[in-house]
Protein backbone atom coordinates (compact mmCIF):
# COMPACT_ATOMS: atom_id res chain seq x y z
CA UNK A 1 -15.89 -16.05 -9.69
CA UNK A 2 -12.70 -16.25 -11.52
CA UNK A 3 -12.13 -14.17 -15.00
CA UNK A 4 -13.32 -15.77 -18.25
CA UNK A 5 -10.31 -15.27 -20.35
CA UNK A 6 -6.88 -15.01 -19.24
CA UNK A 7 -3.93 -14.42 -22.20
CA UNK A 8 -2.52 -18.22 -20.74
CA UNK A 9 -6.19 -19.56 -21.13
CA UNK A 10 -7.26 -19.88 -25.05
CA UNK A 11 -10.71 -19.14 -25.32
CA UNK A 12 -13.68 -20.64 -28.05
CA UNK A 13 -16.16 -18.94 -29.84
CA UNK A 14 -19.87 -20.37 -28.96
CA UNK A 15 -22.13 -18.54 -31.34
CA UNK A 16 -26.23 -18.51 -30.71
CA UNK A 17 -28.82 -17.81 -32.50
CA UNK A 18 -31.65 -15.98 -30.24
CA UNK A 19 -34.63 -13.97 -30.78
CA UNK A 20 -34.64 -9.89 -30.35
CA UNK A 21 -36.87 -10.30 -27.81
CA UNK A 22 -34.57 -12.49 -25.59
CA UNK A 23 -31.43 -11.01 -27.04
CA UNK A 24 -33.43 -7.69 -25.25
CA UNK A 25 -33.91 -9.38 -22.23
CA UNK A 26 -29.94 -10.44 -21.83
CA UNK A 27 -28.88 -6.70 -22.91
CA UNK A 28 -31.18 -5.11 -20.08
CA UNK A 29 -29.92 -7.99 -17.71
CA UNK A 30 -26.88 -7.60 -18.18
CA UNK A 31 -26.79 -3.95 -18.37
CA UNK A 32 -28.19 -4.03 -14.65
CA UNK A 33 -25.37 -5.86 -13.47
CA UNK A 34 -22.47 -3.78 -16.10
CA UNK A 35 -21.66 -6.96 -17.68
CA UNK A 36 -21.03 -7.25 -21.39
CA UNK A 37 -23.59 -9.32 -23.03
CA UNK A 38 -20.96 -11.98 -23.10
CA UNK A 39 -20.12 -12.12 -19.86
CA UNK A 40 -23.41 -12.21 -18.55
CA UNK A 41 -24.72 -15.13 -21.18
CA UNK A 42 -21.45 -17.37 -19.85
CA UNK A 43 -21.85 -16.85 -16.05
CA UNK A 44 -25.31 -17.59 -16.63
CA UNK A 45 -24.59 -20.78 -18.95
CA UNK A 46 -21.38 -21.80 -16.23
CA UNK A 47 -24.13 -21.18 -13.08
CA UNK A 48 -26.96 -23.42 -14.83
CA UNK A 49 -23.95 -26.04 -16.05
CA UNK A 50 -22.75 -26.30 -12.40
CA UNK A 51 -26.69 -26.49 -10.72
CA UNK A 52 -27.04 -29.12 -13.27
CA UNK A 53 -24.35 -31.75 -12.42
CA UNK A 54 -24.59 -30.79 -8.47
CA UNK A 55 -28.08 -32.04 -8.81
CA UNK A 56 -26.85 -35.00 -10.60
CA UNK A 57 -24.59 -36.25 -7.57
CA UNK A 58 -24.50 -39.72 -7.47
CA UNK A 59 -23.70 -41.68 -3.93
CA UNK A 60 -21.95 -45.60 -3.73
CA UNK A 61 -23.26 -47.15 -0.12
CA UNK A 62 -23.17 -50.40 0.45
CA UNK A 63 -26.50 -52.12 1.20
CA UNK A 64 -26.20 -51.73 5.26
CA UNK A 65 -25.42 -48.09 4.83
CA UNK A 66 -28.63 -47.73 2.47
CA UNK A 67 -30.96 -49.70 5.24
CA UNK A 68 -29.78 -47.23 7.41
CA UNK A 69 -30.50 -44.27 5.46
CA UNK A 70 -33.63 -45.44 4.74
CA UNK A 71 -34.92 -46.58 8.06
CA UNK A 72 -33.37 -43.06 9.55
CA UNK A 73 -35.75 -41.42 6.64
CA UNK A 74 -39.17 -43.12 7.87
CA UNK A 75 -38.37 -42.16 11.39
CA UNK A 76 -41.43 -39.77 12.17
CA UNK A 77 -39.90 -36.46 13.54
CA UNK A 78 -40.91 -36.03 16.94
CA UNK A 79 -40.29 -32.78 18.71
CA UNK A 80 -40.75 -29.27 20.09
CA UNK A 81 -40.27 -27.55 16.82
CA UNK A 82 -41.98 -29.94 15.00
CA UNK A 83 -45.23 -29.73 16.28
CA UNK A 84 -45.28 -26.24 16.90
CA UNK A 85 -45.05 -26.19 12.70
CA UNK A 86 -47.57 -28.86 12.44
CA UNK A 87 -50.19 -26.85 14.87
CA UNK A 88 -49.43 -23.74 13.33
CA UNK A 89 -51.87 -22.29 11.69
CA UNK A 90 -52.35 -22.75 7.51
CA UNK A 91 -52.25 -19.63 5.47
CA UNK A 92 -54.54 -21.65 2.75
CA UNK A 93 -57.43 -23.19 5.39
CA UNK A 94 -59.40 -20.32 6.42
């Protein structure tokens, strides 16, 4: 992961107000991994900021390509290692 301030990079103040209990919960976090408080709070914020627009990927096909993908998706799978997973027993019917 690459540093969060650099003296070429200008940095912003982002300024939160928490409760103890969570502000707690951050220190002791952080603590575990040495981190400052701040560091910790932004790689969390940057990790959850990137998750959330990777999960928001957005694909262009044109309509053949789609028909495709979708008639590849209702293809039943059909093999060795499927139905050994599909015989094997259920951990939740006993």
């Amino acid at each position: 992961m690459q540093p969060h301030s650099t003296p070429d990079i200008p940095t912003h103040a982002v300024n939160l107000r928490i409760r103890e209990d969570v502000r707690t919960l951050i220190d002791r976090a952080a603590k575990a991994q040495s981190k400052s408080r701040s560091d910790f709070m932004i790689d969390a914020a940057r990790r959850a900021a990137e998750d959330t627009l990777l999960d928001q990927t957005f694909l262009r096909v044109d309509e053949q390509t789609y028909q495709h993908f979708l008639n590849v998706l209702d293809i039943a799978p059909r093999n060795e290692g499927f139905e050994r997973l599909m015989n094997a027993k259920k951990p939740w019917a006993e």
